[in-house]
C-alpha atoms as a PDB file:
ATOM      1  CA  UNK A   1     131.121 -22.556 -72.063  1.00  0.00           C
ATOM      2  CA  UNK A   2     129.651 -22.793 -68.477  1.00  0.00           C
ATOM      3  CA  UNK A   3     129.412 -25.219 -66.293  1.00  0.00           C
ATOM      4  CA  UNK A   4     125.649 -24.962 -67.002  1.00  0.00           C
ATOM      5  CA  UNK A   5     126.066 -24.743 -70.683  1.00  0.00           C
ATOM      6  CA  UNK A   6     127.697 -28.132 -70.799  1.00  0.00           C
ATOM      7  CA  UNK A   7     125.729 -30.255 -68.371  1.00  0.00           C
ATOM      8  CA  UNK A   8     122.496 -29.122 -71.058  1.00  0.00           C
ATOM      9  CA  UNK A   9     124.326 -30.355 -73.775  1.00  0.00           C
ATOM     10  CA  UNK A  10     125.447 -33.850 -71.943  1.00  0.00           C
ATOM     11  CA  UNK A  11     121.643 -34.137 -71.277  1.00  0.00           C
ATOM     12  CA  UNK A  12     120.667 -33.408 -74.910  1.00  0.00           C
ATOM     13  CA  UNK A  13     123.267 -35.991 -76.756  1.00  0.00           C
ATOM     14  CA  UNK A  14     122.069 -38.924 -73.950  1.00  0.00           C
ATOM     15  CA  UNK A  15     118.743 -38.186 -74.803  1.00  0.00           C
ATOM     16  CA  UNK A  16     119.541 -38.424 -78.870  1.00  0.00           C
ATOM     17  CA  UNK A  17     120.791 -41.353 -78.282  1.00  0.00           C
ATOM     18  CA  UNK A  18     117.947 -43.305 -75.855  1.00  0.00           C
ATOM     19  CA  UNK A  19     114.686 -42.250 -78.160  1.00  0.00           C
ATOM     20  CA  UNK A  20     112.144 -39.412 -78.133  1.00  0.00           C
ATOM     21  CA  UNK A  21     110.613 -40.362 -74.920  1.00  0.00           C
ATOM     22  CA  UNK A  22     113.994 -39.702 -72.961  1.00  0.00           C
ATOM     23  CA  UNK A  23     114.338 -36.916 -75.043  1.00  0.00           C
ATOM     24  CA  UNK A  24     110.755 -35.073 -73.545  1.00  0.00           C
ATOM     25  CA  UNK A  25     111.715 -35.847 -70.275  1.00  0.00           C
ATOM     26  CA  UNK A  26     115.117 -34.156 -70.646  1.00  0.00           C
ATOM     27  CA  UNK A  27     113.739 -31.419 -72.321  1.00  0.00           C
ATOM     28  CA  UNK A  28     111.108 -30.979 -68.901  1.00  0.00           C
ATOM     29  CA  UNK A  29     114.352 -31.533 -66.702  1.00  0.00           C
ATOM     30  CA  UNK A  30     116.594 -28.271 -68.354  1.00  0.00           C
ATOM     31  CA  UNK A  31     113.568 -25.904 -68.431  1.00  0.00           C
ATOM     32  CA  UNK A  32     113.016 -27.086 -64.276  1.00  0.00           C
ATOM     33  CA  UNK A  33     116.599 -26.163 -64.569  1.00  0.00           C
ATOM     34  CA  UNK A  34     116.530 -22.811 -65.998  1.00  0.00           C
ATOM     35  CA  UNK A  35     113.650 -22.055 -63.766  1.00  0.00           C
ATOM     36  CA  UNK A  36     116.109 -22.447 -60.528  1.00  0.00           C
ATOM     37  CA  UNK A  37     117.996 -20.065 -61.929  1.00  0.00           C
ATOM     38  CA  UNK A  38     115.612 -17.365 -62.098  1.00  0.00           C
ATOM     39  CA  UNK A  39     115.148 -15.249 -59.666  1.00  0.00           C
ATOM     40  CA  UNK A  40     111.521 -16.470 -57.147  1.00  0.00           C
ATOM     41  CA  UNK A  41     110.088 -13.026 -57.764  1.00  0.00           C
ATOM     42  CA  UNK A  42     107.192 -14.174 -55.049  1.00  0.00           C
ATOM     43  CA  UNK A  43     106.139 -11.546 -52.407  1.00  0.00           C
ATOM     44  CA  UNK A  44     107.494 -13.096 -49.309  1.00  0.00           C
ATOM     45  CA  UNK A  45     103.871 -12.190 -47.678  1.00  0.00           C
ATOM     46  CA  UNK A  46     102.304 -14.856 -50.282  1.00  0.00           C
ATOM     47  CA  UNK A  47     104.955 -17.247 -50.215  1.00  0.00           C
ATOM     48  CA  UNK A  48     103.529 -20.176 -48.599  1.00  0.00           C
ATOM     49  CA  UNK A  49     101.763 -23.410 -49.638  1.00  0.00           C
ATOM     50  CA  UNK A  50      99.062 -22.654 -45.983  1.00  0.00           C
ATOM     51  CA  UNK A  51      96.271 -20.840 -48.056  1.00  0.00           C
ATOM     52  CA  UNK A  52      92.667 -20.141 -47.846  1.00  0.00           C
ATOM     53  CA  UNK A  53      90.102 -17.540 -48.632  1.00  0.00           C
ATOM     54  CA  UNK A  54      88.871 -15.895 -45.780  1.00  0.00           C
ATOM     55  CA  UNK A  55      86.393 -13.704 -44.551  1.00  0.00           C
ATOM     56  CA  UNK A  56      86.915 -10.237 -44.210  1.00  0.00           C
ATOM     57  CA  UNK A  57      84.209  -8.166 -42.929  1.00  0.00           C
ATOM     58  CA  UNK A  58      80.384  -7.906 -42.542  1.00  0.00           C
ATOM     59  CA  UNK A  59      79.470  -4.610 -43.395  1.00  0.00           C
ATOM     60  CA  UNK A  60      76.021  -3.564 -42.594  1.00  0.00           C
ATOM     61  CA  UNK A  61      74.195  -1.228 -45.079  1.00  0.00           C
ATOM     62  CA  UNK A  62      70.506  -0.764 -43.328  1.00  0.00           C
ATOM     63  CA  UNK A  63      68.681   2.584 -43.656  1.00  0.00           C
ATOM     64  CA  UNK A  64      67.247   5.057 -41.167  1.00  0.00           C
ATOM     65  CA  UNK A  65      64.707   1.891 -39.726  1.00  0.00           C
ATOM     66  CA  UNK A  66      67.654  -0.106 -39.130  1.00  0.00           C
ATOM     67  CA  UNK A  67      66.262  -2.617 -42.335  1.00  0.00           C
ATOM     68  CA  UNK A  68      68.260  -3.356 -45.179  1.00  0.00           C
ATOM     69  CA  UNK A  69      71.199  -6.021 -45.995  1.00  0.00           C
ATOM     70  CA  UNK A  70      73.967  -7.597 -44.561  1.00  0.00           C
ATOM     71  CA  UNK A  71      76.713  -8.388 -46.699  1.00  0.00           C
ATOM     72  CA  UNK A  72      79.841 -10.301 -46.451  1.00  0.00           C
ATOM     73  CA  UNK A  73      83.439 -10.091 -47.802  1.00  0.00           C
ATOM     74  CA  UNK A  74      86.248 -12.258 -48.380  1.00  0.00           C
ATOM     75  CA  UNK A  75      89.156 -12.378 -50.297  1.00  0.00           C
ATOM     76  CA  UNK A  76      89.067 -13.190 -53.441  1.00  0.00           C
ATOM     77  CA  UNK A  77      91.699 -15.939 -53.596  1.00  0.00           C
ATOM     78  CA  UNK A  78      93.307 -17.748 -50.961  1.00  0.00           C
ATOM     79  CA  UNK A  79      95.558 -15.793 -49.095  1.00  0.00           C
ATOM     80  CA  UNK A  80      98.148 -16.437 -46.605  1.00  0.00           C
ATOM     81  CA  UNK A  81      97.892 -14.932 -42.893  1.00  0.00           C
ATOM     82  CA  UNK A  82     100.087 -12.044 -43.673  1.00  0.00           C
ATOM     83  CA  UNK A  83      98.537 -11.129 -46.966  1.00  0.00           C
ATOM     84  CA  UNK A  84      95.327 -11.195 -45.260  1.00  0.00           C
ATOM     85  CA  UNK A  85      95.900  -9.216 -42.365  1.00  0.00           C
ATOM     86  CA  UNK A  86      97.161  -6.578 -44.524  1.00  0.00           C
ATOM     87  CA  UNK A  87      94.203  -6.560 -46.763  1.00  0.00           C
ATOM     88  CA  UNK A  88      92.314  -5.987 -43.638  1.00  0.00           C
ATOM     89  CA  UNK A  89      94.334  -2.801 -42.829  1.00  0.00           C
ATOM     90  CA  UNK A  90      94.288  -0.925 -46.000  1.00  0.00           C
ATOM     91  CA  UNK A  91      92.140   2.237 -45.082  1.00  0.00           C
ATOM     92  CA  UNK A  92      90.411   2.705 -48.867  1.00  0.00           C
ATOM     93  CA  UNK A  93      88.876  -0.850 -48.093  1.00  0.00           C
ATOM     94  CA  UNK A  94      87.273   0.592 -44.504  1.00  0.00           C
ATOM     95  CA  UNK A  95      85.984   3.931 -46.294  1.00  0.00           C
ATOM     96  CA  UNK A  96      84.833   1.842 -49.385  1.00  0.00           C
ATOM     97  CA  UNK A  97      82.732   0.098 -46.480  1.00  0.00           C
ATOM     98  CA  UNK A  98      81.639   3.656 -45.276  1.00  0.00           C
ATOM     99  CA  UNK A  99      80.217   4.544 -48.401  1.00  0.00           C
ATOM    100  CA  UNK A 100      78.867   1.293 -49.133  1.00  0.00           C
ATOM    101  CA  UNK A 101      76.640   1.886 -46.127  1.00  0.00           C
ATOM    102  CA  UNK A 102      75.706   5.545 -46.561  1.00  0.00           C
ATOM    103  CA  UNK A 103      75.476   5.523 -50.376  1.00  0.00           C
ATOM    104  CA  UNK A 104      73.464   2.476 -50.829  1.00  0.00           C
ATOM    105  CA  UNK A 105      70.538   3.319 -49.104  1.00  0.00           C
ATOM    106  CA  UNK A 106      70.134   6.924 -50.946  1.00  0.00           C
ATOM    107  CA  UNK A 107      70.342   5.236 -54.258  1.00  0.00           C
ATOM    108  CA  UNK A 108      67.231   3.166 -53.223  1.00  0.00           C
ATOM    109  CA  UNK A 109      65.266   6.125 -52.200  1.00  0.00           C
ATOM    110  CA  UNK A 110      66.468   6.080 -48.637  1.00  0.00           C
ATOM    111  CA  UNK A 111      64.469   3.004 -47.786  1.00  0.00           C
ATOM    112  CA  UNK A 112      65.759  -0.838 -48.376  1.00  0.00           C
ATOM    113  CA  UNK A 113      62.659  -2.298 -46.811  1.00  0.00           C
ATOM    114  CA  UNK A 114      61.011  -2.912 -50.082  1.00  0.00           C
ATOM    115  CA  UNK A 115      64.234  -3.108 -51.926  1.00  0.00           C
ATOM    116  CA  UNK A 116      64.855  -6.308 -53.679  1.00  0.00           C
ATOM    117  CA  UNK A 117      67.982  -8.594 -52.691  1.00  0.00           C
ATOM    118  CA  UNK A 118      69.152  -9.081 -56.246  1.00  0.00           C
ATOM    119  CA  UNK A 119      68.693  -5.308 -57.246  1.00  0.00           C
ATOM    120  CA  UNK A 120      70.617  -4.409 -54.377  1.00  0.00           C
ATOM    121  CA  UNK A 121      73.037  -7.453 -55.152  1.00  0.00           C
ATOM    122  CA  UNK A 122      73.705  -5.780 -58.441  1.00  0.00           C
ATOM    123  CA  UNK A 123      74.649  -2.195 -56.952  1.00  0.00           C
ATOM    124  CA  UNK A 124      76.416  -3.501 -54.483  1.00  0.00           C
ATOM    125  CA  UNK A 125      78.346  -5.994 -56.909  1.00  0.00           C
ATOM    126  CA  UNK A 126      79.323  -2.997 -59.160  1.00  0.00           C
ATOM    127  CA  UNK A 127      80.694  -0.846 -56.282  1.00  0.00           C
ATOM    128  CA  UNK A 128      84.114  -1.359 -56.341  1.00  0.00           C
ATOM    129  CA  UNK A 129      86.019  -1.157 -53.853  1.00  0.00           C
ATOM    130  CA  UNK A 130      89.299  -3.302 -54.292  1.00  0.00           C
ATOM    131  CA  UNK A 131      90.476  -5.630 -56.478  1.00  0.00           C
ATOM    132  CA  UNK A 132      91.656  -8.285 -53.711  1.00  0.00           C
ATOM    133  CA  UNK A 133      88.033  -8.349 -52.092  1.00  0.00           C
ATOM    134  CA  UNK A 134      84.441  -9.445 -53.226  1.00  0.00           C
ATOM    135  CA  UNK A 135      81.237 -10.756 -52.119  1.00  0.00           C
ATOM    136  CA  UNK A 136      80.545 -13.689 -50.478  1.00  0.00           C
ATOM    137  CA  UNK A 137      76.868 -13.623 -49.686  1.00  0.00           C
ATOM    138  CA  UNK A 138      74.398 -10.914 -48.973  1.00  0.00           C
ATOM    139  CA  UNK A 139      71.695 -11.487 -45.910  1.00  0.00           C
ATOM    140  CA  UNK A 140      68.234  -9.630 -45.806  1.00  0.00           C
ATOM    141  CA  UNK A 141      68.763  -7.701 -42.313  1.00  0.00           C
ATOM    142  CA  UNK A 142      66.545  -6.007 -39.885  1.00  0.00           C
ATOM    143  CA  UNK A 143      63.677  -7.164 -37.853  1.00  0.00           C
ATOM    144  CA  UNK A 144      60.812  -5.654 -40.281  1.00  0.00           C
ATOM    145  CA  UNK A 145      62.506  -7.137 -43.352  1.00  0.00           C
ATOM    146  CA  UNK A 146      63.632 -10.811 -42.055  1.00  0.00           C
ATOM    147  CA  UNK A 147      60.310 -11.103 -40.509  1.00  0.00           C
ATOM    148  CA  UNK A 148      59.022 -11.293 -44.684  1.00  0.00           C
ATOM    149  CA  UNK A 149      60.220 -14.516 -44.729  1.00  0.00           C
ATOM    150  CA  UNK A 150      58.653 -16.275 -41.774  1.00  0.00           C
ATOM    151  CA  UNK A 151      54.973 -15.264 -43.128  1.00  0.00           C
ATOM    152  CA  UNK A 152      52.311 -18.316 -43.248  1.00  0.00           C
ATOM    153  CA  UNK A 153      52.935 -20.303 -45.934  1.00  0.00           C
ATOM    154  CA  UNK A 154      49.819 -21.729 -47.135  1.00  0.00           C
ATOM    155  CA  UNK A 155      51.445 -24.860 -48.878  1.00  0.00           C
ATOM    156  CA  UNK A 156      53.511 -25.844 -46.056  1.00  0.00           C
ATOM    157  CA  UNK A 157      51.917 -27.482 -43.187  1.00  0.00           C
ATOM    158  CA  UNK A 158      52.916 -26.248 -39.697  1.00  0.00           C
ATOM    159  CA  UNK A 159      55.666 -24.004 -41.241  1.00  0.00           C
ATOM    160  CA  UNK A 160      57.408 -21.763 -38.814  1.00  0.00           C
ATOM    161  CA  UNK A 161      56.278 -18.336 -38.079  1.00  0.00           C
ATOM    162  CA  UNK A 162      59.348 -16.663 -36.409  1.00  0.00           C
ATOM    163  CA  UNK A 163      62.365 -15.792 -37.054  1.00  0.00           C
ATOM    164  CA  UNK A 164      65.088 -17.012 -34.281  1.00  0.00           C
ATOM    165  CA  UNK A 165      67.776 -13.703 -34.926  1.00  0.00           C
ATOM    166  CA  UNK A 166      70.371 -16.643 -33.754  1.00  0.00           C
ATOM    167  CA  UNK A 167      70.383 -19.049 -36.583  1.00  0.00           C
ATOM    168  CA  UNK A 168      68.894 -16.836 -39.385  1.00  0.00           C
ATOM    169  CA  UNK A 169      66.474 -20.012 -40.386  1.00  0.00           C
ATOM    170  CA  UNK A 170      64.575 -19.326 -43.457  1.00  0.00           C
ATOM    171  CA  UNK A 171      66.238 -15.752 -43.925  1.00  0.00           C
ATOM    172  CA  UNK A 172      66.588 -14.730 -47.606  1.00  0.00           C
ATOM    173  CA  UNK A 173      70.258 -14.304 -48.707  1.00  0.00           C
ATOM    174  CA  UNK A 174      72.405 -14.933 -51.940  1.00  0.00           C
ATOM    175  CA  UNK A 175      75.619 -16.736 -52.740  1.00  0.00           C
ATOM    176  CA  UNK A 176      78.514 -15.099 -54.966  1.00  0.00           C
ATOM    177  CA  UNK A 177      77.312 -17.217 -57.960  1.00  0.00           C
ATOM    178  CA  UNK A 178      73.628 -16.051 -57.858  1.00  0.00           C
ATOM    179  CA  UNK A 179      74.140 -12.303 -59.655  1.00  0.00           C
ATOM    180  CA  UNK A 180      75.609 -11.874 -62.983  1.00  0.00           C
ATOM    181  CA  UNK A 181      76.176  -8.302 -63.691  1.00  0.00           C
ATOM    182  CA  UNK A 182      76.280  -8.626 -67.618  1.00  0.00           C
ATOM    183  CA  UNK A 183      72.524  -9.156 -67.933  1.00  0.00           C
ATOM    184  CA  UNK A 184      70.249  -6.693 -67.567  1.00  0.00           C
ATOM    185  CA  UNK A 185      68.529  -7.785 -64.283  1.00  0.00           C
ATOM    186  CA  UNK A 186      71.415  -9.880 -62.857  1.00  0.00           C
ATOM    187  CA  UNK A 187      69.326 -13.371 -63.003  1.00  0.00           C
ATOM    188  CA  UNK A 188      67.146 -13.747 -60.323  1.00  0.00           C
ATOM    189  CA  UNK A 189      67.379 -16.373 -57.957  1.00  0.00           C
ATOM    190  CA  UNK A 190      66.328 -16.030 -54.541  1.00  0.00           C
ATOM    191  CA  UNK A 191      68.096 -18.304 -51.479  1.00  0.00           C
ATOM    192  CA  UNK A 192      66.574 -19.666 -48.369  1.00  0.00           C
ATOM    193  CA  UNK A 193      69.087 -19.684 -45.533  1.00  0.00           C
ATOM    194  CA  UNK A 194      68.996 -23.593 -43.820  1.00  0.00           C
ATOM    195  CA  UNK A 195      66.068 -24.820 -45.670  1.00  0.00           C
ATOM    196  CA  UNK A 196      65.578 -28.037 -47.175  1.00  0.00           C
ATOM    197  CA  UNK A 197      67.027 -29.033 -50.641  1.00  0.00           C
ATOM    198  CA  UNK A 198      63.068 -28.503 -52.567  1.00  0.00           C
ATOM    199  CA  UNK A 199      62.651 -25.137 -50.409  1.00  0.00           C
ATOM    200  CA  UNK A 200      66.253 -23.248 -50.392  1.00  0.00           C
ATOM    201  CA  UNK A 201      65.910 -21.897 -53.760  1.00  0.00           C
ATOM    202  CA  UNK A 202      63.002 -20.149 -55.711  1.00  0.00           C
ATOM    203  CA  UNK A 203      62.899 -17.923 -58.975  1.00  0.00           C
ATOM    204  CA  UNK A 204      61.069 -15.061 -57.397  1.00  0.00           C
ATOM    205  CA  UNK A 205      60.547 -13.050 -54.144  1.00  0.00           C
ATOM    206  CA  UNK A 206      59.071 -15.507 -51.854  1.00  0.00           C
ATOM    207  CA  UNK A 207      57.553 -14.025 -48.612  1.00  0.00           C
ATOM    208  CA  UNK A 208      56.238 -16.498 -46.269  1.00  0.00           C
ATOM    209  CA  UNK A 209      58.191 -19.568 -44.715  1.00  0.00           C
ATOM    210  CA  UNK A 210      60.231 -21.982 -46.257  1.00  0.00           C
ATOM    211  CA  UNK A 211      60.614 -24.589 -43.424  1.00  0.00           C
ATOM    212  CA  UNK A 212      58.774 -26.359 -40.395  1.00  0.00           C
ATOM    213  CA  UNK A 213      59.093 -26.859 -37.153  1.00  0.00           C
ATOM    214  CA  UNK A 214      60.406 -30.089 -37.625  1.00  0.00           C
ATOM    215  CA  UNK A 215      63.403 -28.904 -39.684  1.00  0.00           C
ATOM    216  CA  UNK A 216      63.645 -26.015 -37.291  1.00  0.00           C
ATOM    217  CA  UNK A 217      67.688 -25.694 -35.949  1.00  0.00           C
ATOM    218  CA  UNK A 218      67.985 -25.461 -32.262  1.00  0.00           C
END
């Protein structure tokens, strides 16, 4: 019998002997034993407790009027500092991007300026690209399209009427959580980028301000 072989036993026939409890915690102590002995089959690239999900890229998929939709990639689960630089370098990721941007806009009819964020959200949620990566918000982008969402609003006295390109203020834009691709529309909730808790969420396409110049970051 091994060395191994015996020291189990010892641990079983003291733990017989002191009552069930002792008996669960030496049963805890040989499997953390046996699992020494394996082999740490680990990549060394994500061997490390120094972990985070990152962002990766933000790929800009506008058509021919430069309007459309920003959207932005991380990882999918925290990664280590090798593991994510050599996400970043696989090439099927950077053309995935490339026809992101040149096949989105032809599937809308080679305009995004009317397109809706969570339509698009849904395309753009379904084209794969890699398994590592996914979506971590999607902006409305270009000056006609962003300017939607600094419109008078009626109901909110002296609301903000343009957009500062700087801080995005009021821009329309989704989180990761807001689509959900096995429903027929995707849900619709539409985000208000840096509003106030009442006015940074609404149920439908909401085209006019959603803060004042009060709130208004500087």
């Amino acid at each position: 019998m091994s060395n191994f072989g015996r020291k189990a036993d010892e641990f079983v026939y003291v733990a017989a002997a002191i009552g069930p409890w002792a008996f669960i915690i030496t049963i805890i102590v040989i499997v953390g034993l046996i699992k020494g002995c394996l082999p740490d089959k680990t990549d060394p690239m994500d061997n490390s407790i120094n972990k985070a999900r990152e962002i990766l890229e933000h790929v800009m998929v506008r058509d021919s009027t430069d309007n459309g939709f920003r959207v932005v990639y991380a990882t999918k689960n925290p990664v280590t500092d090798e593991r994510y630089k050599e996400i970043r370098s696989r090439e099927h990721i950077r053309d995935g991007f490339e026809r992101l941007k040149e096949e989105a806009p032809a599937h809308f009819g080679g305009s995004l300026l009317e397109t809706d964020i969570c339509d698009f959200a849904l395309y753009a949620y379904r084209f794969h690209i890699d398994d590592d990566i996914c979506i971590h918000n999607i902006f409305v982008a270009g000056v006609e399209k962003m300017v939607f969402y600094v419109q008078p609003n009626p109901n909110l006295e002296n609301c903000v009427t343009r957009m500062n390109y700087g801080t995005e203020q009021g821009n329309q834009y989704l989180n990761e959580q807001d689509i959900n691709i096995y429903i027929p529309n995707g849900g619709r909730r539409y985000r208000y980028w840096k509003c106030r808790f009442l006015l940074q969420v609404s149920d439908t396409d909401e085209r006019f301000s959603h803060f004042t110049a009060d709130e208004k970051l500087h």
